[in-house]
PDB file of N, CA and C in Angstrom:
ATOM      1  N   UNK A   1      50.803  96.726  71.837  1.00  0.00           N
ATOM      2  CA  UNK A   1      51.048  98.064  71.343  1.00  0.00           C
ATOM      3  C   UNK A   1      50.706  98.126  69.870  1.00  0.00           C
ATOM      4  N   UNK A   2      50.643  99.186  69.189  1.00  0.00           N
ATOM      5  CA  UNK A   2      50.636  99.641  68.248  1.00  0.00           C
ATOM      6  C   UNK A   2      51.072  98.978  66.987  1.00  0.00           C
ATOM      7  N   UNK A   3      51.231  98.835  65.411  1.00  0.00           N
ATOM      8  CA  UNK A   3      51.879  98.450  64.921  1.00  0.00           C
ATOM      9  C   UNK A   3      53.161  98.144  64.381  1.00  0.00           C
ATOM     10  N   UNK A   4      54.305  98.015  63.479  1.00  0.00           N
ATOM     11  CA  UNK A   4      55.777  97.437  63.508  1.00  0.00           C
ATOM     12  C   UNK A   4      56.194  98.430  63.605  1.00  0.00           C
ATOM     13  N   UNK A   5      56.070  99.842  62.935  1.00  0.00           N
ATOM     14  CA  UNK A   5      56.966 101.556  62.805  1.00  0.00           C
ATOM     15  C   UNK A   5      57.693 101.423  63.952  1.00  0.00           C
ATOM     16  N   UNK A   6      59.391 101.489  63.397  1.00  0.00           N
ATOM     17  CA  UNK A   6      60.279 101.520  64.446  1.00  0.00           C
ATOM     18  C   UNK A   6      60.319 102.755  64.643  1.00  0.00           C
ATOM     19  N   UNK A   7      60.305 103.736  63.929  1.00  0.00           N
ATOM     20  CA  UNK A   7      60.266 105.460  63.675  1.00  0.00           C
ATOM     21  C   UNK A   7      61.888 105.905  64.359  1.00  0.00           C
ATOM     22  N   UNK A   8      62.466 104.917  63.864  1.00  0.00           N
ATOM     23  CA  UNK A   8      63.951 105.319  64.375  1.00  0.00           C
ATOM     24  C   UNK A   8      64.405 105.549  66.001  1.00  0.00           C
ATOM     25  N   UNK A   9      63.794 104.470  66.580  1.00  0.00           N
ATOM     26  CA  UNK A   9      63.729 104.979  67.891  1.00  0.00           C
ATOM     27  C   UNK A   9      63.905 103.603  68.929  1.00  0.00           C
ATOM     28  N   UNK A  10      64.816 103.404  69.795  1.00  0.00           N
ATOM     29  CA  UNK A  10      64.861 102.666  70.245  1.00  0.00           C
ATOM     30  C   UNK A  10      63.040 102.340  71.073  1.00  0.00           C
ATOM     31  N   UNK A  11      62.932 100.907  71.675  1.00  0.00           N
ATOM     32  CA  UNK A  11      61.731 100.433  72.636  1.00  0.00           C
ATOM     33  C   UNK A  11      61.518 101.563  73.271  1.00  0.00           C
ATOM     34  N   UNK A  12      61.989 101.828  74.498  1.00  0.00           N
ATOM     35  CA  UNK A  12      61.414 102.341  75.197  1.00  0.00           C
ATOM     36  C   UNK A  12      61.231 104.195  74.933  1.00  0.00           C
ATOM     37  N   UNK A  13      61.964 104.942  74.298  1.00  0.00           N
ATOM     38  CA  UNK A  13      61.724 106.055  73.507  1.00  0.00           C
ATOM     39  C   UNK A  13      60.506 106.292  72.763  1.00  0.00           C
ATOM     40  N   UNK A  14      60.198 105.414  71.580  1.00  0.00           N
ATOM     41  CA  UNK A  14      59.280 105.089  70.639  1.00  0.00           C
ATOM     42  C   UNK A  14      58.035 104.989  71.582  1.00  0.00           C
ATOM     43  N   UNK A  15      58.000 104.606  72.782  1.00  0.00           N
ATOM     44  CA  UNK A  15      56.620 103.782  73.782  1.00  0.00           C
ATOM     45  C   UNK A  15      56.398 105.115  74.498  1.00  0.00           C
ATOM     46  N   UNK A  16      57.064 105.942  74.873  1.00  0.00           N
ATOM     47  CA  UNK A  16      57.536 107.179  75.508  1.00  0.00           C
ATOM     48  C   UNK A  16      56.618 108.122  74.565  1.00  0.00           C
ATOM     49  N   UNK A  17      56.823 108.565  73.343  1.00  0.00           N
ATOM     50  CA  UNK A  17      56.416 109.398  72.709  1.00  0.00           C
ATOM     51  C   UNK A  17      55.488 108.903  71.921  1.00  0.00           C
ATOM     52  N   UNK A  18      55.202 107.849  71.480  1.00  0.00           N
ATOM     53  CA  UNK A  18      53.861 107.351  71.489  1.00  0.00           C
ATOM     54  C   UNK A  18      52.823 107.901  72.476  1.00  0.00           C
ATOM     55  N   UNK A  19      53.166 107.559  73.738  1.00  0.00           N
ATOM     56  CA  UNK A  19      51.729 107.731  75.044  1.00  0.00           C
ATOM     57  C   UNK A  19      52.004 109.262  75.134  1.00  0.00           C
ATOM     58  N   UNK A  20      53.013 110.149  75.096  1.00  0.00           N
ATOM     59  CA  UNK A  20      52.888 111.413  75.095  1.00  0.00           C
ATOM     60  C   UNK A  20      51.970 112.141  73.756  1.00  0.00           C
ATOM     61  N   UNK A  21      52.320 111.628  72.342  1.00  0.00           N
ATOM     62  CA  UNK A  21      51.616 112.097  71.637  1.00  0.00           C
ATOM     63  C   UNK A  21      49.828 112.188  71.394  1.00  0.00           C
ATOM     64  N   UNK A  22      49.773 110.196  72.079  1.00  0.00           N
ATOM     65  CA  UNK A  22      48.607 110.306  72.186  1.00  0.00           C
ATOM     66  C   UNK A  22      47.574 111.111  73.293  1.00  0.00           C
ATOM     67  N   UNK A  23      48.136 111.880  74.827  1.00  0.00           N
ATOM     68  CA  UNK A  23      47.758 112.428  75.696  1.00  0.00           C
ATOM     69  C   UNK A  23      47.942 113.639  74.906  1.00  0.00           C
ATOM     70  N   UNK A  24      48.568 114.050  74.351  1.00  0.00           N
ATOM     71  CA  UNK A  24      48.308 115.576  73.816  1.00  0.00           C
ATOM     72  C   UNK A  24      47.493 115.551  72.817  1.00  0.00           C
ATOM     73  N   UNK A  25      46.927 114.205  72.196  1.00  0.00           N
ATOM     74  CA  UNK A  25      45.573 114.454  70.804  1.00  0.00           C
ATOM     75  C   UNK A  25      44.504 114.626  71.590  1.00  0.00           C
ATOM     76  N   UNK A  26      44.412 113.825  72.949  1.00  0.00           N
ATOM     77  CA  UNK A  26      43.186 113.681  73.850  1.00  0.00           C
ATOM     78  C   UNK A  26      43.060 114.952  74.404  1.00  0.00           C
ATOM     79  N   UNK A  27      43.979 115.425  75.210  1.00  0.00           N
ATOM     80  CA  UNK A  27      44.035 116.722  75.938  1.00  0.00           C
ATOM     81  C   UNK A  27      43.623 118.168  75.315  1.00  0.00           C
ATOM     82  N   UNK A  28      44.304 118.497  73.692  1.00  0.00           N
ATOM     83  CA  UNK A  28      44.388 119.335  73.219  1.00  0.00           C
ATOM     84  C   UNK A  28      42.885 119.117  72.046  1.00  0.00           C
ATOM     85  N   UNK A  29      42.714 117.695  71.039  1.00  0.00           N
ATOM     86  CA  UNK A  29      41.847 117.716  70.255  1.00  0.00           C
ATOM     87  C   UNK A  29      42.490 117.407  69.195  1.00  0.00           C
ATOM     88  N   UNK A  30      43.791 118.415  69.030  1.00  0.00           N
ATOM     89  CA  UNK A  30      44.290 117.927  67.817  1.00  0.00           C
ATOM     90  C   UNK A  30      46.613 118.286  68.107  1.00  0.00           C
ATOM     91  N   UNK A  31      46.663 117.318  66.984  1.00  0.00           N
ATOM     92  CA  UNK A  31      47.964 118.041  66.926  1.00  0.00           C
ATOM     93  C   UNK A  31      49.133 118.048  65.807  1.00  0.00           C
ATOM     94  N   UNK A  32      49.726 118.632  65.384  1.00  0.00           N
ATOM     95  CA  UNK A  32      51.138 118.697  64.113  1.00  0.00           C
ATOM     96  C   UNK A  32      51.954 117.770  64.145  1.00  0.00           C
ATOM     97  N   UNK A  33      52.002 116.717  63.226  1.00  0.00           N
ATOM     98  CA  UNK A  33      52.899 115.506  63.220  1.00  0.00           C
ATOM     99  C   UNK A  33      53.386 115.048  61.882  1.00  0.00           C
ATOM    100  N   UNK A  34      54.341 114.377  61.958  1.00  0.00           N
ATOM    101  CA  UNK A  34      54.669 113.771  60.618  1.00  0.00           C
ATOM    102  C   UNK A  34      53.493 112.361  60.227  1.00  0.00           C
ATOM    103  N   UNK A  35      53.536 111.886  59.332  1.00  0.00           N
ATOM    104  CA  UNK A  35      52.760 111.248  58.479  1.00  0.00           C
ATOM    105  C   UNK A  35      52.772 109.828  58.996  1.00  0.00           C
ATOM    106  N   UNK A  36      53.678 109.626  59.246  1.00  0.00           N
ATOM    107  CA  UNK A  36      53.928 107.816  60.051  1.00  0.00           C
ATOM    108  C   UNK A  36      53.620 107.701  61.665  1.00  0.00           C
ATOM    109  N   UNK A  37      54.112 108.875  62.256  1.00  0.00           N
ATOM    110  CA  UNK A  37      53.876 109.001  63.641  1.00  0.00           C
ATOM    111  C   UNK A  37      52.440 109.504  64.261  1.00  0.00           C
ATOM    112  N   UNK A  38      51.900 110.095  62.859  1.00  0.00           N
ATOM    113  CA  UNK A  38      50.680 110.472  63.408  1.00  0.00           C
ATOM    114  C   UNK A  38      49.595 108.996  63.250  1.00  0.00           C
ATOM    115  N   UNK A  39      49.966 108.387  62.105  1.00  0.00           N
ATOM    116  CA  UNK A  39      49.522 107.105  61.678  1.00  0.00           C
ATOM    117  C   UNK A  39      49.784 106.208  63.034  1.00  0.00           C
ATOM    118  N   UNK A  40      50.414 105.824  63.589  1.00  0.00           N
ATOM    119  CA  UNK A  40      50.654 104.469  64.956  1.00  0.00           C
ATOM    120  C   UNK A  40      50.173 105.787  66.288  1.00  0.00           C
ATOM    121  N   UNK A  41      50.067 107.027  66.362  1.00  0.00           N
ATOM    122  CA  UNK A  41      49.284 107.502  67.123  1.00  0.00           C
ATOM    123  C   UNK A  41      47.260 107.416  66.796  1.00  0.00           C
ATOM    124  N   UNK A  42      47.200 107.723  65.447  1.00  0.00           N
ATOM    125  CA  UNK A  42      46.195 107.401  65.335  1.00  0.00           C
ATOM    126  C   UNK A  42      45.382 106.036  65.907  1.00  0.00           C
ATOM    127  N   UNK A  43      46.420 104.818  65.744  1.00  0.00           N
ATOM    128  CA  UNK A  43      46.173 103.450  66.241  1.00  0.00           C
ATOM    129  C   UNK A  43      45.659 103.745  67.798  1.00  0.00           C
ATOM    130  N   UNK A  44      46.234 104.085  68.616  1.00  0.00           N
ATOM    131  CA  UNK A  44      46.644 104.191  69.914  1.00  0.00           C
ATOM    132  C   UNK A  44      45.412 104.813  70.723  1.00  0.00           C
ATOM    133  N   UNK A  45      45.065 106.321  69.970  1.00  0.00           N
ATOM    134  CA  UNK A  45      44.084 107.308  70.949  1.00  0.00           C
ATOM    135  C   UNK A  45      42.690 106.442  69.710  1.00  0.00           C
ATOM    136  N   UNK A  46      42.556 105.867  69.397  1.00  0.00           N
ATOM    137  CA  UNK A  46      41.192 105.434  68.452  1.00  0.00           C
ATOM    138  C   UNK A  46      41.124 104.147  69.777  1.00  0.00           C
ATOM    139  N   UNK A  47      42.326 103.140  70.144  1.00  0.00           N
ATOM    140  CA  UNK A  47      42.023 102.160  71.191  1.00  0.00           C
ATOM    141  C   UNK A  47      41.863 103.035  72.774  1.00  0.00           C
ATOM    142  N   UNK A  48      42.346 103.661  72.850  1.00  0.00           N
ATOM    143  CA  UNK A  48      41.993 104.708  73.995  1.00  0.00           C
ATOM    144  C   UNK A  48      40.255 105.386  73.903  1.00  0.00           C
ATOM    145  N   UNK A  49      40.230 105.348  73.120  1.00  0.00           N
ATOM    146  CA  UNK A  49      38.532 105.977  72.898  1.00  0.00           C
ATOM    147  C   UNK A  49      37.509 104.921  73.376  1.00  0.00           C
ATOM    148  N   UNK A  50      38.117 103.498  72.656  1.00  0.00           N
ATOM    149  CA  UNK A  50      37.340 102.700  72.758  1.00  0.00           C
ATOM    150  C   UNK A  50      37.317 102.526  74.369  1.00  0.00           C
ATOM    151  N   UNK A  51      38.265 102.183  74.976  1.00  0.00           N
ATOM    152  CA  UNK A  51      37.870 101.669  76.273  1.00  0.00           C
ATOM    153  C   UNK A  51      37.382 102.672  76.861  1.00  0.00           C
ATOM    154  N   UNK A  52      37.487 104.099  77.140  1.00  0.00           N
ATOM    155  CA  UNK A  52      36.640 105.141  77.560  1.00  0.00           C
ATOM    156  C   UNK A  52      35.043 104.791  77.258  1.00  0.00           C
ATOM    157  N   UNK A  53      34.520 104.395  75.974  1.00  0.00           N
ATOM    158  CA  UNK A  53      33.190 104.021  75.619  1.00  0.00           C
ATOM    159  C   UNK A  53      33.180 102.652  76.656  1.00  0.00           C
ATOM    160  N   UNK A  54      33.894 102.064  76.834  1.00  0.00           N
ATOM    161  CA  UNK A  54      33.843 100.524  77.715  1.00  0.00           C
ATOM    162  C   UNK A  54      32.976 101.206  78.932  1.00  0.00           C
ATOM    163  N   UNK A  55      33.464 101.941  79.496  1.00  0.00           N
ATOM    164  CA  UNK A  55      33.721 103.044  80.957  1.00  0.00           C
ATOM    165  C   UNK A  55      33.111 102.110  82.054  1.00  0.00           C
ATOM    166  N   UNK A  56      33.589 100.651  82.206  1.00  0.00           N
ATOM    167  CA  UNK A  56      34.292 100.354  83.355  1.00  0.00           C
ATOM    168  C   UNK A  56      35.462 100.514  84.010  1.00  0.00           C
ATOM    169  N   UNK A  57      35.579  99.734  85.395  1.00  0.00           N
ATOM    170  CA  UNK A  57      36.589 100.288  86.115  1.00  0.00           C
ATOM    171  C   UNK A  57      37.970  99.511  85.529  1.00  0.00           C
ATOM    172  N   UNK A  58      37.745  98.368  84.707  1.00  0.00           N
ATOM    173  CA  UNK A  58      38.848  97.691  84.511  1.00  0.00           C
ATOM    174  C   UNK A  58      39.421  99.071  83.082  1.00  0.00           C
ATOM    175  N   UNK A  59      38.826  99.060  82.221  1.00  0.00           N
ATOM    176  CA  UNK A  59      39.050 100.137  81.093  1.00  0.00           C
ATOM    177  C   UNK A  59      39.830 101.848  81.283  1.00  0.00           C
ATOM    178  N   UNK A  60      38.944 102.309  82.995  1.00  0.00           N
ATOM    179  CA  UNK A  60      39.609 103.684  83.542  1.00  0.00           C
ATOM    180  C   UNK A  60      41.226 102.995  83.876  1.00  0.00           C
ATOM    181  N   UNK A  61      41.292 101.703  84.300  1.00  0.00           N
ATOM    182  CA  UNK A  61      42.763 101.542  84.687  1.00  0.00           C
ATOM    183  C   UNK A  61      43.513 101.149  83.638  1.00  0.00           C
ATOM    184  N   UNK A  62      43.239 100.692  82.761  1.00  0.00           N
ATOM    185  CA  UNK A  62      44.148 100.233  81.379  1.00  0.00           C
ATOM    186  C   UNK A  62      44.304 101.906  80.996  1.00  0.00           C
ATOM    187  N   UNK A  63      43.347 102.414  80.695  1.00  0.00           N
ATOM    188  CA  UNK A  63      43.673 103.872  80.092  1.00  0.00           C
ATOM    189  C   UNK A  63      44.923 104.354  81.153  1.00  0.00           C
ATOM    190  N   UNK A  64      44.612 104.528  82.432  1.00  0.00           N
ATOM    191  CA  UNK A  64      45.561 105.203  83.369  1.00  0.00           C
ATOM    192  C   UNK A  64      46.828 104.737  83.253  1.00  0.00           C
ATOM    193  N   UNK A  65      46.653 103.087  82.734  1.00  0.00           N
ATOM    194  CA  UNK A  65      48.588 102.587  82.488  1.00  0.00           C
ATOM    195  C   UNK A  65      49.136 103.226  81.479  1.00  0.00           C
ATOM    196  N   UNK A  66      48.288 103.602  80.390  1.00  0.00           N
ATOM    197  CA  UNK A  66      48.803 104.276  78.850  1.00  0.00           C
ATOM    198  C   UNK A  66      48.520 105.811  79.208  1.00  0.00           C
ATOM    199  N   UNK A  67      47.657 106.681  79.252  1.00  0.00           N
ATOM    200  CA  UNK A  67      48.114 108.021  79.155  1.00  0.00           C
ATOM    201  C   UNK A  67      48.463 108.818  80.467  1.00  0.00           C
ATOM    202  N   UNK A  68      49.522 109.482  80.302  1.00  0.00           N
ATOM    203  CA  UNK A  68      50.003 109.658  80.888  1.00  0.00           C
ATOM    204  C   UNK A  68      49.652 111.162  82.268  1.00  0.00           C
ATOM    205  N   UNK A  69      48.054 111.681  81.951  1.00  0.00           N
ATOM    206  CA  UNK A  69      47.609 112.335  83.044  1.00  0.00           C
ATOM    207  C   UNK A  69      46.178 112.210  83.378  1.00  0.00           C
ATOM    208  N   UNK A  70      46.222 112.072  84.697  1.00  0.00           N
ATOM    209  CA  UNK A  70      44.887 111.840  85.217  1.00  0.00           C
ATOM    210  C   UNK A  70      44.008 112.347  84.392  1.00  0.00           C
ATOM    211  N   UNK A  71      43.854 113.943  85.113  1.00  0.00           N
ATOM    212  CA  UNK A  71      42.966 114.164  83.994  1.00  0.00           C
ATOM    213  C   UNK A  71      42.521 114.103  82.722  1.00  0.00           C
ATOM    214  N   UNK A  72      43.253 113.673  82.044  1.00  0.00           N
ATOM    215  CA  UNK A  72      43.231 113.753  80.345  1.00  0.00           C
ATOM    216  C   UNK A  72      42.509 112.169  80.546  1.00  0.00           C
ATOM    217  N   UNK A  73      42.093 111.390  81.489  1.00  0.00           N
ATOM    218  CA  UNK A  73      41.760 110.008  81.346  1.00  0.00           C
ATOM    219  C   UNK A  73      40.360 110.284  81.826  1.00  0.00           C
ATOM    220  N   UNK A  74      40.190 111.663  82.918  1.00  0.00           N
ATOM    221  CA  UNK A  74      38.850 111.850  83.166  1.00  0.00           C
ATOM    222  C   UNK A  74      38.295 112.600  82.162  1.00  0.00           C
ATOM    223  N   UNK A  75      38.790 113.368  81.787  1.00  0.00           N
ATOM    224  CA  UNK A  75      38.364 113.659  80.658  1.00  0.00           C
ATOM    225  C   UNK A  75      37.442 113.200  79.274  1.00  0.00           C
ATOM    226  N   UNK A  76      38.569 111.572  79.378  1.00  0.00           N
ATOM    227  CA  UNK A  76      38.304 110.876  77.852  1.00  0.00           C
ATOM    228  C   UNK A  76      36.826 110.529  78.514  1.00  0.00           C
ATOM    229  N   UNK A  77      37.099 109.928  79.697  1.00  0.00           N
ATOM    230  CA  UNK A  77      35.840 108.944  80.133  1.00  0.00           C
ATOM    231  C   UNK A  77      34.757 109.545  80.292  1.00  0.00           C
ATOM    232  N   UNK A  78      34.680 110.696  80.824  1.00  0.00           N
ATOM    233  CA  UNK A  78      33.253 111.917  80.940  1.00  0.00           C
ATOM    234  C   UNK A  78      32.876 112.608  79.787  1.00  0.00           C
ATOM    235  N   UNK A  79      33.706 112.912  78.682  1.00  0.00           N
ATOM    236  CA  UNK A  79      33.469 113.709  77.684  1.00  0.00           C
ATOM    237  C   UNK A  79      33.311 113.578  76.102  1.00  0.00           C
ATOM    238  N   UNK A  80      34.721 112.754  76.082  1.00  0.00           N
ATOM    239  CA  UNK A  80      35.194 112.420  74.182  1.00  0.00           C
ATOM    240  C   UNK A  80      34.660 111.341  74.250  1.00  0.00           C
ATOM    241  N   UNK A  81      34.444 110.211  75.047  1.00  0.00           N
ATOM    242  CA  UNK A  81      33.845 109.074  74.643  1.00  0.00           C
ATOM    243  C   UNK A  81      32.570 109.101  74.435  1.00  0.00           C
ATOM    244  N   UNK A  82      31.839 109.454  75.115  1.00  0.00           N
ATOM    245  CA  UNK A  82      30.269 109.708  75.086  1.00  0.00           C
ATOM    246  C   UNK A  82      29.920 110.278  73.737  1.00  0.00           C
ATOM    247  N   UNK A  83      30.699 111.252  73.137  1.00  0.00           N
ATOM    248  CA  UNK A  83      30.445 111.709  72.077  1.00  0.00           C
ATOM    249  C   UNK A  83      30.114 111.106  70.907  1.00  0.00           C
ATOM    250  N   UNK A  84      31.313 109.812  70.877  1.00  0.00           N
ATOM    251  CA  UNK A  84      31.252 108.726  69.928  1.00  0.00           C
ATOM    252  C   UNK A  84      30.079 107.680  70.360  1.00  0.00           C
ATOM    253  N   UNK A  85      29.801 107.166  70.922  1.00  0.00           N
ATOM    254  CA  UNK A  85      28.904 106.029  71.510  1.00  0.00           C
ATOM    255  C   UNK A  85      28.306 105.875  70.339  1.00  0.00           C
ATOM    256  N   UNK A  86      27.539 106.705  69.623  1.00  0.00           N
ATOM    257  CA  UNK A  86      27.045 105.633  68.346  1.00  0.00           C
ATOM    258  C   UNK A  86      27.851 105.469  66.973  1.00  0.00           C
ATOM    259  N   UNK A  87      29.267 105.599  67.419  1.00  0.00           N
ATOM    260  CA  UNK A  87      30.331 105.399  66.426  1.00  0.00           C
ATOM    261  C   UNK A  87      30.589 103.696  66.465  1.00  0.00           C
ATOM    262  N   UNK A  88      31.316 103.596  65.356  1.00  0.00           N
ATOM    263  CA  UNK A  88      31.877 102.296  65.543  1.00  0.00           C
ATOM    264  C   UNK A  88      33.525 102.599  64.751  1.00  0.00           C
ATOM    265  N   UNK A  89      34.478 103.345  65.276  1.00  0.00           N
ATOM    266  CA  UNK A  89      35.485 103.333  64.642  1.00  0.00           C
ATOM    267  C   UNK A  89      36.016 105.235  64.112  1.00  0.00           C
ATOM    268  N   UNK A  90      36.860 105.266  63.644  1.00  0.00           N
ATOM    269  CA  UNK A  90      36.924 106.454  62.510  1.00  0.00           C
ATOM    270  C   UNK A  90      36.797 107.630  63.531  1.00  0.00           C
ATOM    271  N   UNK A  91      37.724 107.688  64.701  1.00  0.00           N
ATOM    272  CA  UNK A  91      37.565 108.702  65.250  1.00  0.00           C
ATOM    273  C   UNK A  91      38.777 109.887  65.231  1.00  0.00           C
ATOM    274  N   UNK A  92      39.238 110.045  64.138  1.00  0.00           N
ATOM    275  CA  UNK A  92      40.621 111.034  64.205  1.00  0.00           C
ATOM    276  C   UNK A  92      40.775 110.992  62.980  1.00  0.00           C
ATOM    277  N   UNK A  93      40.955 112.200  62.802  1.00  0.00           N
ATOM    278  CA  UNK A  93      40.965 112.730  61.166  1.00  0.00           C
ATOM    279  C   UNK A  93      42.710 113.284  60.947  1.00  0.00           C
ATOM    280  N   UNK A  94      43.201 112.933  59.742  1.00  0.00           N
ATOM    281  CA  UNK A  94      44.564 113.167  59.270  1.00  0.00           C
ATOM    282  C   UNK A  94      44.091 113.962  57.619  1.00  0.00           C
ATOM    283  N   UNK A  95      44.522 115.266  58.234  1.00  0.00           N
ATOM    284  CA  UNK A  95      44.498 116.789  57.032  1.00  0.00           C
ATOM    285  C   UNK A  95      46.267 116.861  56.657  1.00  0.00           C
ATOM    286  N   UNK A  96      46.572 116.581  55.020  1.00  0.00           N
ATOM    287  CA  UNK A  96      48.335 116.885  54.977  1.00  0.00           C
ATOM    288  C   UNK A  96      47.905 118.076  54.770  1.00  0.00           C
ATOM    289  N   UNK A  97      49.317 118.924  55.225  1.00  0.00           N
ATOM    290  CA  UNK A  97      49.710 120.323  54.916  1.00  0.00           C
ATOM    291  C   UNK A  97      51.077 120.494  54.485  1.00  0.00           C
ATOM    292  N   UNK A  98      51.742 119.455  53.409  1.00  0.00           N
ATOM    293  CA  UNK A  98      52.388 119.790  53.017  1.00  0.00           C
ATOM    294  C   UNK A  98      53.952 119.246  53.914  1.00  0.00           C
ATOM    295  N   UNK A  99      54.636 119.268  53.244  1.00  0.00           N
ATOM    296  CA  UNK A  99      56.325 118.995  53.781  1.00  0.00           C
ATOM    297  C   UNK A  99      56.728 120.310  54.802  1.00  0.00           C
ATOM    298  N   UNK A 100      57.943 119.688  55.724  1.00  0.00           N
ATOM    299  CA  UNK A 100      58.349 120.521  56.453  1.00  0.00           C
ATOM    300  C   UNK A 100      59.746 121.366  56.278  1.00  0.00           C
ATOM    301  N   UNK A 101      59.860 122.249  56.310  1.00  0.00           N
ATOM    302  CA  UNK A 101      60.623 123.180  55.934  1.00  0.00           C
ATOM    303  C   UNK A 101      61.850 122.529  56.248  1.00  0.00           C
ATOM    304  N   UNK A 102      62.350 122.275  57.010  1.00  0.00           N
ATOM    305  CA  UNK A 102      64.003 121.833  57.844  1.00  0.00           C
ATOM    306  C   UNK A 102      64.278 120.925  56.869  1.00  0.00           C
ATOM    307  N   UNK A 103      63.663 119.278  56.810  1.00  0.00           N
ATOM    308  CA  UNK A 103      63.763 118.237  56.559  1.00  0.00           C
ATOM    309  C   UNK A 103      62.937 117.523  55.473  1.00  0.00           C
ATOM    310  N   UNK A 104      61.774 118.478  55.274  1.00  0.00           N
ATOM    311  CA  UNK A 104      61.063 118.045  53.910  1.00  0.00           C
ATOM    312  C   UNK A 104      59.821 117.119  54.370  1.00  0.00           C
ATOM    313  N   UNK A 105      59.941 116.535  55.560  1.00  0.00           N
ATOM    314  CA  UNK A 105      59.320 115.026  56.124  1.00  0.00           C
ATOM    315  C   UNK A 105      57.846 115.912  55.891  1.00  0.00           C
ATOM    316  N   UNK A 106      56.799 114.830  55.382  1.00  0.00           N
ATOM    317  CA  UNK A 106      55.844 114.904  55.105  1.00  0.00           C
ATOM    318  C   UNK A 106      54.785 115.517  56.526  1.00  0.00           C
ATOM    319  N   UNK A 107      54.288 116.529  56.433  1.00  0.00           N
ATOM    320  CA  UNK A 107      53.728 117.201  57.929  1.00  0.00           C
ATOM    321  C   UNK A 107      52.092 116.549  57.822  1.00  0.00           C
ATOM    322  N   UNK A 108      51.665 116.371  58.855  1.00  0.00           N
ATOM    323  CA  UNK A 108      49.769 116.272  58.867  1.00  0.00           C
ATOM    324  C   UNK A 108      49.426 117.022  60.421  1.00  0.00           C
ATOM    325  N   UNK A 109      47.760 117.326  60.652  1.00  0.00           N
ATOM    326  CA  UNK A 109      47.505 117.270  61.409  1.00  0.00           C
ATOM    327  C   UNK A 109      46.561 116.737  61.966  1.00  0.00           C
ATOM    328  N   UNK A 110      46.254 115.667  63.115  1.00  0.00           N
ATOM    329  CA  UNK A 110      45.830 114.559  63.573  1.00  0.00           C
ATOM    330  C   UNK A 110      44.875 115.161  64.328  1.00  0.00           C
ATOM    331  N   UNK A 111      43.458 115.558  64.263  1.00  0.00           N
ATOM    332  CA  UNK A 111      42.358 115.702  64.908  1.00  0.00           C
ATOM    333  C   UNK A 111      41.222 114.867  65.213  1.00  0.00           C
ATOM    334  N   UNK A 112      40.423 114.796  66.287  1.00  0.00           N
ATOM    335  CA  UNK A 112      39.410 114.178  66.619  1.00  0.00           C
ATOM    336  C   UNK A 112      38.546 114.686  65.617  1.00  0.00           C
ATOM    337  N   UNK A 113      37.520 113.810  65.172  1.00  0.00           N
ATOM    338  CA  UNK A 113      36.539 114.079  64.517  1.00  0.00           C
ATOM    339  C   UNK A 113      35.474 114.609  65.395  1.00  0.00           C
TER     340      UNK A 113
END
């Protein structure tokens, strides 16, 4: 998995909203996060990209153990990966917009390049 960020969250919570956040960057393109969480998501859908570029059958099933809907895996493999193929890396862009009103916590938003 990902790197040490406990993000205040027990194992299996933290692993939970990890693979959810990263199926909604894939699904949607982009999305509103705090600054640390978008950072160990960034980790996550950049290794998800990669094995989509793999696009063997061992790679469609590692993806299918981590995100969490079919389609969003046919997706990666028919569409967002191909895109990158002559990438090597640097696929998700982090824009700050500033602190969040409630709590102050530093806001970004996490888009595919």
């Amino acid at each position: 998995m990902a790197g040490t960020r406990k993000l205040g969250r027990p194992t299996d919570q933290r692993r939970a909203m990890l693979r959810n956040l990263t199926t909604s960057l894939l699904k949607h393109g982009k999305i509103e996060t705090t600054v640390t969480r978008a950072k160990e998501t960034r980790c996550l859908a950049e290794k998800m990209i990669t094995l989509g570029k793999r696009g063997d059958l061992h790679a469609r099933r590692q993806a299918l153990a981590f995100v969490t809907e079919e389609d969003v895996v046919k997706e990666l493999f028919d569409n967002i990966a191909p895109k990158y193929a002559e990438r090597n890396g640097g696929y998700t862009r982090m824009i700050k917009m500033g602190p969040r009103r409630g709590d102050a916590s530093e806001m970004v938003i996490l888009e595919l390049v």
